[in-house]
C-alpha atoms as a PDB file:
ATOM      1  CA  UNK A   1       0.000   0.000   0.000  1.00  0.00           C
ATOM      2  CA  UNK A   2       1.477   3.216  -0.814  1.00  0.00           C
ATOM      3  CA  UNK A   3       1.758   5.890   1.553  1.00  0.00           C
ATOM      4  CA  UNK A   4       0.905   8.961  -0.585  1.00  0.00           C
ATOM      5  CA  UNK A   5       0.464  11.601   2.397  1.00  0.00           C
ATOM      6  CA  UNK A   6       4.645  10.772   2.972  1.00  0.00           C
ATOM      7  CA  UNK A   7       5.144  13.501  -0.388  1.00  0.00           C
ATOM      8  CA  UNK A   8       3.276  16.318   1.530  1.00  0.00           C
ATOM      9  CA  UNK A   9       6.041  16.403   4.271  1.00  0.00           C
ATOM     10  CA  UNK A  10       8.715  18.482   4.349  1.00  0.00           C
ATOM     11  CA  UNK A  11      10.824  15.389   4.521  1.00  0.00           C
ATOM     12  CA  UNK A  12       9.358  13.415   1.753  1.00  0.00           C
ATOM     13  CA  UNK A  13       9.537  16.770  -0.103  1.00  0.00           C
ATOM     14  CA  UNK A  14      13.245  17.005   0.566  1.00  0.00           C
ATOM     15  CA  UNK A  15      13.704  13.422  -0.293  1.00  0.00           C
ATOM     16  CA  UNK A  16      11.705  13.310  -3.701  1.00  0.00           C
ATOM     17  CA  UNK A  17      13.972  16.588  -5.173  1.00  0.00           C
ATOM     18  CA  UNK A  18      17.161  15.222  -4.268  1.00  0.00           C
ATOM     19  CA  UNK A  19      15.929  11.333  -5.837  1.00  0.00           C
ATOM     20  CA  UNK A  20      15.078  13.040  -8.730  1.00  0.00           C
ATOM     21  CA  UNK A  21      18.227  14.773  -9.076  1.00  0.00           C
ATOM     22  CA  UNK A  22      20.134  11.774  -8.219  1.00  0.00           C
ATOM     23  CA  UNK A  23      17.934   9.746 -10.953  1.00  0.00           C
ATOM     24  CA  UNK A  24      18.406  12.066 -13.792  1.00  0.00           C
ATOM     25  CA  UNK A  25      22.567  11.830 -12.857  1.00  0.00           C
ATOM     26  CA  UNK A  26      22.021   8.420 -12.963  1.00  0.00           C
ATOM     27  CA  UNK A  27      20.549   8.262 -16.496  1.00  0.00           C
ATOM     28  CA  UNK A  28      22.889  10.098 -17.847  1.00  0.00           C
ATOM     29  CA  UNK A  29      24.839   7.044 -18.761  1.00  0.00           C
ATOM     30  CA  UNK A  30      21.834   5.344 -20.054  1.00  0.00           C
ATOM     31  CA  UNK A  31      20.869   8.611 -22.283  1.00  0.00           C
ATOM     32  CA  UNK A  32      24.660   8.082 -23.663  1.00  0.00           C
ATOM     33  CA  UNK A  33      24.540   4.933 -24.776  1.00  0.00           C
ATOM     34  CA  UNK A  34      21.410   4.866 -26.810  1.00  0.00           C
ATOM     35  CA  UNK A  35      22.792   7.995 -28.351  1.00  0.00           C
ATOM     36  CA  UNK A  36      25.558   6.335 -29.457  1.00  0.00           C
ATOM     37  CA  UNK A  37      23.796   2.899 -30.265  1.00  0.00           C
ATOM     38  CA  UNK A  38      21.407   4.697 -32.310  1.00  0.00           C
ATOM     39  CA  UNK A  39      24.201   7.161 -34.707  1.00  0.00           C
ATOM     40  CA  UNK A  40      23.832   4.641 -37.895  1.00  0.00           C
ATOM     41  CA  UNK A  41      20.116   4.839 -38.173  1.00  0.00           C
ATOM     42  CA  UNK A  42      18.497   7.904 -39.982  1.00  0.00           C
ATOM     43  CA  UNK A  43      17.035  10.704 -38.270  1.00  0.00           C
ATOM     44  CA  UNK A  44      13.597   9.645 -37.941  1.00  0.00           C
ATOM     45  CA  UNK A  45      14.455   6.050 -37.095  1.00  0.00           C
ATOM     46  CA  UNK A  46      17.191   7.415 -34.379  1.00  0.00           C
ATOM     47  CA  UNK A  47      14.421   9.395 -32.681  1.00  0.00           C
ATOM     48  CA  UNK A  48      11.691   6.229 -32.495  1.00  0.00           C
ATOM     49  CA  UNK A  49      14.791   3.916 -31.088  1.00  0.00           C
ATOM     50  CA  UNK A  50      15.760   6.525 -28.598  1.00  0.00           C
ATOM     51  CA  UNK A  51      11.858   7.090 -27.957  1.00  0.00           C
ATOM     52  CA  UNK A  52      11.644   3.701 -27.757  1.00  0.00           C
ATOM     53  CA  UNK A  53      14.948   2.708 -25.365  1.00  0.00           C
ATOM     54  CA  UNK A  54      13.852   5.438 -22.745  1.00  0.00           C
ATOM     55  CA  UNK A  55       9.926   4.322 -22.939  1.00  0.00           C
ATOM     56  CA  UNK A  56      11.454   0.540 -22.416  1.00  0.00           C
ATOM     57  CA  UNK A  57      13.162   2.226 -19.460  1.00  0.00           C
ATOM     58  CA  UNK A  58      10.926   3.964 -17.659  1.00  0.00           C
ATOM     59  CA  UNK A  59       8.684   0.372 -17.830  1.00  0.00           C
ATOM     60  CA  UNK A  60      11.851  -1.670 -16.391  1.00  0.00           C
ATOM     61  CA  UNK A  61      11.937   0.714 -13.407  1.00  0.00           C
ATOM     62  CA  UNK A  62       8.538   0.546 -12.466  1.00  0.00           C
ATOM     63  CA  UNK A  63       8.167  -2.745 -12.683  1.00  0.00           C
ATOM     64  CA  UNK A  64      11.600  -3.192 -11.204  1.00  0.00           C
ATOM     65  CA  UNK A  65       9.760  -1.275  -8.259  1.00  0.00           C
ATOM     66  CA  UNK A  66       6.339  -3.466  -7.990  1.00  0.00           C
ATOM     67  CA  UNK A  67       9.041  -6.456  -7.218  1.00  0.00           C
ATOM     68  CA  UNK A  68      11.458  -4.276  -4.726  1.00  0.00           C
ATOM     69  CA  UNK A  69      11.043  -7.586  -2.576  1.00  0.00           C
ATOM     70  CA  UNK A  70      12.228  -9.880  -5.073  1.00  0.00           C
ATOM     71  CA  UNK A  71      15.299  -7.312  -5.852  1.00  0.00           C
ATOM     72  CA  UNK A  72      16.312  -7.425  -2.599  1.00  0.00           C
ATOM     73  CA  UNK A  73      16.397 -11.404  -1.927  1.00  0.00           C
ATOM     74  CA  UNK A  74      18.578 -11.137  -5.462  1.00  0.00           C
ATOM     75  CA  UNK A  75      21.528 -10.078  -2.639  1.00  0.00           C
ATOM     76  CA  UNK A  76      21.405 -13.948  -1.245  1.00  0.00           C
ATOM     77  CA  UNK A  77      24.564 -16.166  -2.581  1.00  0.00           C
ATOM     78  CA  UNK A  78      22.709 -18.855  -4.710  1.00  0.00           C
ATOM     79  CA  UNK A  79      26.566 -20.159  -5.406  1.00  0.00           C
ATOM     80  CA  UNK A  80      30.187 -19.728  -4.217  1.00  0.00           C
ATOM     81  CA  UNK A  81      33.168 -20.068  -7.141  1.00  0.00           C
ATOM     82  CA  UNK A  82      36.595 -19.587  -5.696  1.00  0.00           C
ATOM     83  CA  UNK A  83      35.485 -18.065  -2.639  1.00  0.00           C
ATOM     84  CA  UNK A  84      33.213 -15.268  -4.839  1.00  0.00           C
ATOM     85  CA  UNK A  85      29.788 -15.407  -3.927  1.00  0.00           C
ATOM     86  CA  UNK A  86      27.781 -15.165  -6.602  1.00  0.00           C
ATOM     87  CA  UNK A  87      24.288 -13.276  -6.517  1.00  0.00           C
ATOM     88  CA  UNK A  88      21.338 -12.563  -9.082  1.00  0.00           C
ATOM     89  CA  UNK A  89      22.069  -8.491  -8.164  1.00  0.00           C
ATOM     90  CA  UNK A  90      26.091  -9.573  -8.860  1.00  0.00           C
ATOM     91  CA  UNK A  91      25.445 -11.449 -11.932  1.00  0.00           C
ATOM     92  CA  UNK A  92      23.420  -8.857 -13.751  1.00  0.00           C
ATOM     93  CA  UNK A  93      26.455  -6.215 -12.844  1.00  0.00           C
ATOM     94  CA  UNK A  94      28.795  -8.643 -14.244  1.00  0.00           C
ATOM     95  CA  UNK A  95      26.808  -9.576 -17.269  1.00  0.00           C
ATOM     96  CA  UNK A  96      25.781  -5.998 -17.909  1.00  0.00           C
ATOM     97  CA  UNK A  97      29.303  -4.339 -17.287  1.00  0.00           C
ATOM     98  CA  UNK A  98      30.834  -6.643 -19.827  1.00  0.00           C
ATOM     99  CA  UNK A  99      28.842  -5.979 -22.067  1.00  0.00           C
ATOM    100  CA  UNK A 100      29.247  -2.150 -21.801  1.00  0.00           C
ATOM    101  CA  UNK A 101      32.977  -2.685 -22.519  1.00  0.00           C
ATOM    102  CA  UNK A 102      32.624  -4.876 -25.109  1.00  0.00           C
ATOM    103  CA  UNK A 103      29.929  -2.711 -26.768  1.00  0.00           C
ATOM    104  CA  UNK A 104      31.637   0.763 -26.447  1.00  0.00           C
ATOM    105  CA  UNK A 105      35.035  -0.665 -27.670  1.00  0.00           C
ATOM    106  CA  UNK A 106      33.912  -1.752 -30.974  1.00  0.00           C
ATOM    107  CA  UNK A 107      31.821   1.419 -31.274  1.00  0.00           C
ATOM    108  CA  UNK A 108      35.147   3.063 -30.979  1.00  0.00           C
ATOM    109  CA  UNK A 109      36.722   0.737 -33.265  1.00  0.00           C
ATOM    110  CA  UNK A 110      33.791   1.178 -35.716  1.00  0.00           C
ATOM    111  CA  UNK A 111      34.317   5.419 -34.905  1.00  0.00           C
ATOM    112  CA  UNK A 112      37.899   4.694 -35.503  1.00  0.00           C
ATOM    113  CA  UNK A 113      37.811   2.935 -39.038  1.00  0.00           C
ATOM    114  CA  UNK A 114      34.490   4.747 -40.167  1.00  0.00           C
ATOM    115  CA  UNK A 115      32.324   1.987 -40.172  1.00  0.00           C
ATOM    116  CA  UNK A 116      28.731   2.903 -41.029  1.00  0.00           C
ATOM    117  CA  UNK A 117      25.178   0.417 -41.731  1.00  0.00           C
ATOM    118  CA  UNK A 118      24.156  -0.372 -44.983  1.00  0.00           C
ATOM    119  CA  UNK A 119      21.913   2.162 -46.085  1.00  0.00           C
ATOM    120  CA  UNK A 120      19.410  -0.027 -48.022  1.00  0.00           C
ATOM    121  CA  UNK A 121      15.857  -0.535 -46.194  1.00  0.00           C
ATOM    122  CA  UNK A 122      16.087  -3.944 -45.107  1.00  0.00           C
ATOM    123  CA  UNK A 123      19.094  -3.733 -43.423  1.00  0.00           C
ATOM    124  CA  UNK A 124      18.310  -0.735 -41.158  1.00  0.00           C
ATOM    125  CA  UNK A 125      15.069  -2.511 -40.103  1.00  0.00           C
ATOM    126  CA  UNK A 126      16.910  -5.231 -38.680  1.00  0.00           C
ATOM    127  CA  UNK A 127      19.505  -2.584 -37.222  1.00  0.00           C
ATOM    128  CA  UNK A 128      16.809  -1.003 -35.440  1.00  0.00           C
ATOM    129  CA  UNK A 129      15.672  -3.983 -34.091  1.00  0.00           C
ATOM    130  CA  UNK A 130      18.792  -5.028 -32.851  1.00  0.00           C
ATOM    131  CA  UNK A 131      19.384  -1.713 -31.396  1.00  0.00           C
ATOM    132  CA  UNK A 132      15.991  -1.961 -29.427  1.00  0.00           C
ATOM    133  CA  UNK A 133      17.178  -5.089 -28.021  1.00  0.00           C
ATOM    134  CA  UNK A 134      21.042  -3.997 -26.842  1.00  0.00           C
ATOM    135  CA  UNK A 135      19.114  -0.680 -25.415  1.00  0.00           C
ATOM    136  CA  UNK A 136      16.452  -3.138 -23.275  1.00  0.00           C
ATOM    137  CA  UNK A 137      19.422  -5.286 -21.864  1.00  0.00           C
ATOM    138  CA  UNK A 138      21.252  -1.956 -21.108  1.00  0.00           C
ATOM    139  CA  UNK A 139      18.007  -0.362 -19.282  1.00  0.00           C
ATOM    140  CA  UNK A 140      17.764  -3.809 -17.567  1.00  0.00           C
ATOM    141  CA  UNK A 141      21.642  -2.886 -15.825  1.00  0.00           C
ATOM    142  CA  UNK A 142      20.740   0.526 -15.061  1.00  0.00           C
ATOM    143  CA  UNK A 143      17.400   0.066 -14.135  1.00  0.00           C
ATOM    144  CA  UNK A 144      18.859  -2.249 -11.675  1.00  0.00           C
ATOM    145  CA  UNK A 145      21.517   0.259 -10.641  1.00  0.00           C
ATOM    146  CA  UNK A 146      19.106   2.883 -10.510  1.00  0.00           C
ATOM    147  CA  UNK A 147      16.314   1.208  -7.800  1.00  0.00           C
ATOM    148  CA  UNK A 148      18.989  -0.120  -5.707  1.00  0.00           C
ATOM    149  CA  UNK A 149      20.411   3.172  -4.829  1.00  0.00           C
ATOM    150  CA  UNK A 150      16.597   5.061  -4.291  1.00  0.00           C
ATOM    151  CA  UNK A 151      16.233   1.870  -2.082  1.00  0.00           C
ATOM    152  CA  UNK A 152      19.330   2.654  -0.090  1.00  0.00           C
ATOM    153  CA  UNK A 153      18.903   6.427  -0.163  1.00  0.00           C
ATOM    154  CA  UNK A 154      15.258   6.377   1.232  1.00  0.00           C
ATOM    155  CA  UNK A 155      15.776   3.734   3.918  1.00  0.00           C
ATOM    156  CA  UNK A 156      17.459   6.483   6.284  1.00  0.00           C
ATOM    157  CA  UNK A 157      13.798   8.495   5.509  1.00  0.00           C
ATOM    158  CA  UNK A 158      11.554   5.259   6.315  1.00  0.00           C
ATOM    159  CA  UNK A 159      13.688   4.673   9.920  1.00  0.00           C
ATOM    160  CA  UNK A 160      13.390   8.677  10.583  1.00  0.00           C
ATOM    161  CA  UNK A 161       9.799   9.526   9.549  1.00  0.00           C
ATOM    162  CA  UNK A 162       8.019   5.674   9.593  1.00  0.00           C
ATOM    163  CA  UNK A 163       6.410   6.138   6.287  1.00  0.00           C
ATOM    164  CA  UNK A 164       6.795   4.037   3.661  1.00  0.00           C
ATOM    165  CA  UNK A 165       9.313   5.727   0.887  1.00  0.00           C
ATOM    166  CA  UNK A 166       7.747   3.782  -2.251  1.00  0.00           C
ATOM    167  CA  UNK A 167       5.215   6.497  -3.550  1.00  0.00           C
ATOM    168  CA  UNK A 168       8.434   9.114  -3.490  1.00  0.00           C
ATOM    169  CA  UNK A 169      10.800   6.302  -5.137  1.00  0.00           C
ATOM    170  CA  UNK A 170       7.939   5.721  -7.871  1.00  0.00           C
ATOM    171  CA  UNK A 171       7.354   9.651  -8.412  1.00  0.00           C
ATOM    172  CA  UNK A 172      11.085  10.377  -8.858  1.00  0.00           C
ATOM    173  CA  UNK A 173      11.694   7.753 -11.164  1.00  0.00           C
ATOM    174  CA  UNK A 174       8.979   8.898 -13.524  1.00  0.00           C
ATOM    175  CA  UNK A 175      10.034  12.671 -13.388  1.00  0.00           C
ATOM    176  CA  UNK A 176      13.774  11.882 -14.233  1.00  0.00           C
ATOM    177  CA  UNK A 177      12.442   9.638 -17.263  1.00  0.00           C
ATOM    178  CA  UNK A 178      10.413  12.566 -18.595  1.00  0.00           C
ATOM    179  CA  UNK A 179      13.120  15.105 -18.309  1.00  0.00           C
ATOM    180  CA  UNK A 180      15.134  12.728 -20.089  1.00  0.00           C
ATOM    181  CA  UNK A 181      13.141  11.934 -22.755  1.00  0.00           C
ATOM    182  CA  UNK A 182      12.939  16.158 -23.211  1.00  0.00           C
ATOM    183  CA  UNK A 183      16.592  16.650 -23.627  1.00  0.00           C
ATOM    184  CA  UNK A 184      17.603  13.160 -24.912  1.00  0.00           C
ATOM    185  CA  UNK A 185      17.502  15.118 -28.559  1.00  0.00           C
ATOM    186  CA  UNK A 186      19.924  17.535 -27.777  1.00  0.00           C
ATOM    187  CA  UNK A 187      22.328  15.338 -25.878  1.00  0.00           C
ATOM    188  CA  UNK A 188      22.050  12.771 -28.927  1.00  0.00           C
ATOM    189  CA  UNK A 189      23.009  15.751 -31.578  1.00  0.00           C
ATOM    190  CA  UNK A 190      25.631  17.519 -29.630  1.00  0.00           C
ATOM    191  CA  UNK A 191      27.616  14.209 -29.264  1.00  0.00           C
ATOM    192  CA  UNK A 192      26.911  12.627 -32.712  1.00  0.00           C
ATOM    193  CA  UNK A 193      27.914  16.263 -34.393  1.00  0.00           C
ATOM    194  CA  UNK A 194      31.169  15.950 -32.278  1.00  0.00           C
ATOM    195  CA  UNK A 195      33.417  12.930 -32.889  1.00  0.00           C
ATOM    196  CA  UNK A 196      36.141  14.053 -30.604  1.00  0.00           C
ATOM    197  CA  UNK A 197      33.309  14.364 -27.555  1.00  0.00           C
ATOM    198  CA  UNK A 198      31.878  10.951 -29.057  1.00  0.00           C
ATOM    199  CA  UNK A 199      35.067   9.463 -27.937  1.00  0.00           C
ATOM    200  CA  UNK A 200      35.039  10.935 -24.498  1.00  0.00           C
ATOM    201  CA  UNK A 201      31.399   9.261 -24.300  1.00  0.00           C
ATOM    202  CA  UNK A 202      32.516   6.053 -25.593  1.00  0.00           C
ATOM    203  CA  UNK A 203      35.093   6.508 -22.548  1.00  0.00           C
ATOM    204  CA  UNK A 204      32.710   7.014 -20.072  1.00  0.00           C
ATOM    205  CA  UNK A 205      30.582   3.928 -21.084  1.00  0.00           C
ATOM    206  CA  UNK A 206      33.736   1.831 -20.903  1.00  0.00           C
ATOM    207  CA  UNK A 207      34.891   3.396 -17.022  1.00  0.00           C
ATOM    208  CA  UNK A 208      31.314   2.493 -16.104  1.00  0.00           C
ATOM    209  CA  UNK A 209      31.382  -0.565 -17.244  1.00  0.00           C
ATOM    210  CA  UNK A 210      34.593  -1.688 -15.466  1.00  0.00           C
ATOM    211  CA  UNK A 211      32.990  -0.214 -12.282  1.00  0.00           C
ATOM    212  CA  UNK A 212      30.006  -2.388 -12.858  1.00  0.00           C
ATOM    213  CA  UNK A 213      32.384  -4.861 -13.052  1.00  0.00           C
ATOM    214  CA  UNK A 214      34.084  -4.451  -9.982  1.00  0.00           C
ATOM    215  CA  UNK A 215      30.732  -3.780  -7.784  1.00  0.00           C
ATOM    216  CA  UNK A 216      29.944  -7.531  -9.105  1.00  0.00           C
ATOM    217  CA  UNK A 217      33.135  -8.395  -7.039  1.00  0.00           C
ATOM    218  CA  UNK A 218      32.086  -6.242  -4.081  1.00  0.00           C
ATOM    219  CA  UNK A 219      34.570  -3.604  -5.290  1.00  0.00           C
ATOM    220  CA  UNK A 220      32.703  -0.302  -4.497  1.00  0.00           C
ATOM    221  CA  UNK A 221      33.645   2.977  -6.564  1.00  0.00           C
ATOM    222  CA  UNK A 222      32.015   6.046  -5.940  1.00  0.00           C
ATOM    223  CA  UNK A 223      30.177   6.999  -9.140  1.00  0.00           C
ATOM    224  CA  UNK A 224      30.956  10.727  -7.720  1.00  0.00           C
ATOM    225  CA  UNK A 225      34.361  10.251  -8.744  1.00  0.00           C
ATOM    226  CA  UNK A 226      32.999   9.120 -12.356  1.00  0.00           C
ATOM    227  CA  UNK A 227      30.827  11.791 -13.329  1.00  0.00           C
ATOM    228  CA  UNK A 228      33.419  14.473 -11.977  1.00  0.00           C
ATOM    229  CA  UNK A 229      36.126  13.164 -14.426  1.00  0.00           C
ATOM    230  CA  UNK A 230      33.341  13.449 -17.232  1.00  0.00           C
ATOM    231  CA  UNK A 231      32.665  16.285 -16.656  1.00  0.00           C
ATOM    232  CA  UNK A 232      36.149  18.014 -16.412  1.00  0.00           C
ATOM    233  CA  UNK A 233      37.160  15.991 -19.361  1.00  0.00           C
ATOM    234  CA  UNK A 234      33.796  17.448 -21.303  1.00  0.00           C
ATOM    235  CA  UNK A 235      34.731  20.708 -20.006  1.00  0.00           C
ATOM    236  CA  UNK A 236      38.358  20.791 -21.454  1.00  0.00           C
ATOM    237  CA  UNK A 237      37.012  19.566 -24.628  1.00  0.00           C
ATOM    238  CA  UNK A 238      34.529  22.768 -24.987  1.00  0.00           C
ATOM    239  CA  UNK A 239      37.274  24.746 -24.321  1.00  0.00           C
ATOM    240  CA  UNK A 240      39.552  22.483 -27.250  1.00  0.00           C
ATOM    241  CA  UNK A 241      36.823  23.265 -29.771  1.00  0.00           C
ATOM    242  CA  UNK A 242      35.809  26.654 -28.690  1.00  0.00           C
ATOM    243  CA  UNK A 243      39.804  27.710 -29.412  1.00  0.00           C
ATOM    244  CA  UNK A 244      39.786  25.762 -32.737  1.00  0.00           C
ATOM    245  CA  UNK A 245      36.602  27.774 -33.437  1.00  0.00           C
ATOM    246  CA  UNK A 246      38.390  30.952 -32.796  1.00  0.00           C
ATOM    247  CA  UNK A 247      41.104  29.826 -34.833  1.00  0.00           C
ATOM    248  CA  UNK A 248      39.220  29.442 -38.328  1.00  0.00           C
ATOM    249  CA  UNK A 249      37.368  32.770 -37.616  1.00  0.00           C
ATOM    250  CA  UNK A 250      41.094  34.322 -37.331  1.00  0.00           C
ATOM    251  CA  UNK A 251      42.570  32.941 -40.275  1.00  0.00           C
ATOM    252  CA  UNK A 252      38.878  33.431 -42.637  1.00  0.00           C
ATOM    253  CA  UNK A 253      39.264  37.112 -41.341  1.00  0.00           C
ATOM    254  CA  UNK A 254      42.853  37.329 -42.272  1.00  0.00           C
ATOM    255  CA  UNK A 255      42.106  36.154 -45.843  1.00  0.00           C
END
């Protein structure tokens, strides 16, 4: 039973703008990809994959949520191999990790030796499906990632205030989704018109991976330290291309 009256408080307040925020961080990775995975297909194909991927997303966290119970019982050992105990929540950070670095590797490669789809019909139908399906087991890892942490981050509200957190987990979740569906566009363009920020994307995707990796061996890296590094390596590139930008305008003045 949800406790609805929780998201008048000033707690529950304070608790679903900071969820939100942290869930729209969170997606950032997941907005990335599916930019990324979607660059071969034409424009209006790109948008109903990306409209697609972040639909499929949204469903995988609320349903995600109507099982929280389920989730949680996924952090029992089913299995022990060389002293690693193995877990449903461990396995789908392995499984999805690994596939992160194997995906954004030969998306680099492919960047790397200009490798684009075949333009005839038939082939980008099946690339769009294909796409859809590599964007679902994606949403699946985050989706995963994502619940977990509102779980731990609202636990501290339900000891303190005695209400159940669900209603403000569910709300959150479906206001980041929106607002990234709104600027997944823009995000898409500015990194597909960029190759050189492409590559710090591609980057990104791989460090997370690895991470994901390492949280499946109960090796726990602050995301924190992630997103900072993105960001100041995003923020030297702008500054890269905004000199380079200057440059031409010099030397078509000059001539």
């Amino acid at each position: 039973m949800l406790d609805f009256a929780v998201i008048l408080t000033a707690t529950g307040l304070f608790y679903f703008v900071v969820l939100s925020l942290l869930e729209i961080i969170l997606g950032i990775d997941n907005i990335i990809f599916i930019s990324i995975i979607t660059e071969p297909l034409e424009s209006t194909e790109r948008r109903k994959a990306r409209n697609i991927g972040l639909s499929l997303a949204l469903i995988i966290r609320l349903i995600l949520l109507t099982v929280v119970g389920w989730i949680m019982g996924l952090t029992e050992p089913f299995t022990t191999i060389f002293g690693w105990e193995m877990t449903g929540q461990k396995l789908v950070l392995l499984i999805g990790g690994l596939f992160l670095i194997y995906k954004s590797t030969m998306e680099m490669h492919d960047s790397m030796t200009h490798k684009h789809a075949d333009p005839n019909a038939s082939n980008k139908k099946k690339s769009l499906k294909a796409i859809i399906i590599q964007i679902l087991l994606v949403d699946i890892v985050f989706s995963f990632d994502s619940i977990i942490t509102a779980i731990g981050m609202t636990n501290g509200m339900a000891k303190e205030t005695h209400h159940n957190p669900m209603i403000i987990i569910y709300l959150a979740v479906i206001v980041s989704m929106f607002v990234m569906m709104i600027f997944a566009k823009p995000i898409s363009e500015f990194i597909i018109n960029r190759p050189t920020v492409k590559m710090i994307a591609l980057a990104f995707l791989v460090t997370i991976g690895v991470v994901l990796v390492a949280e499946a061996f109960d090796q726990h890296v602050p995301k924190g330290y992630i997103y900072f590094a993105m960001v100041y390596s995003l923020t030297v590139e702008m500054i890269n291309l905004r000199m380079n930008k200057n440059k031409e305008k010099n030397i078509d003045f000059n001539e």
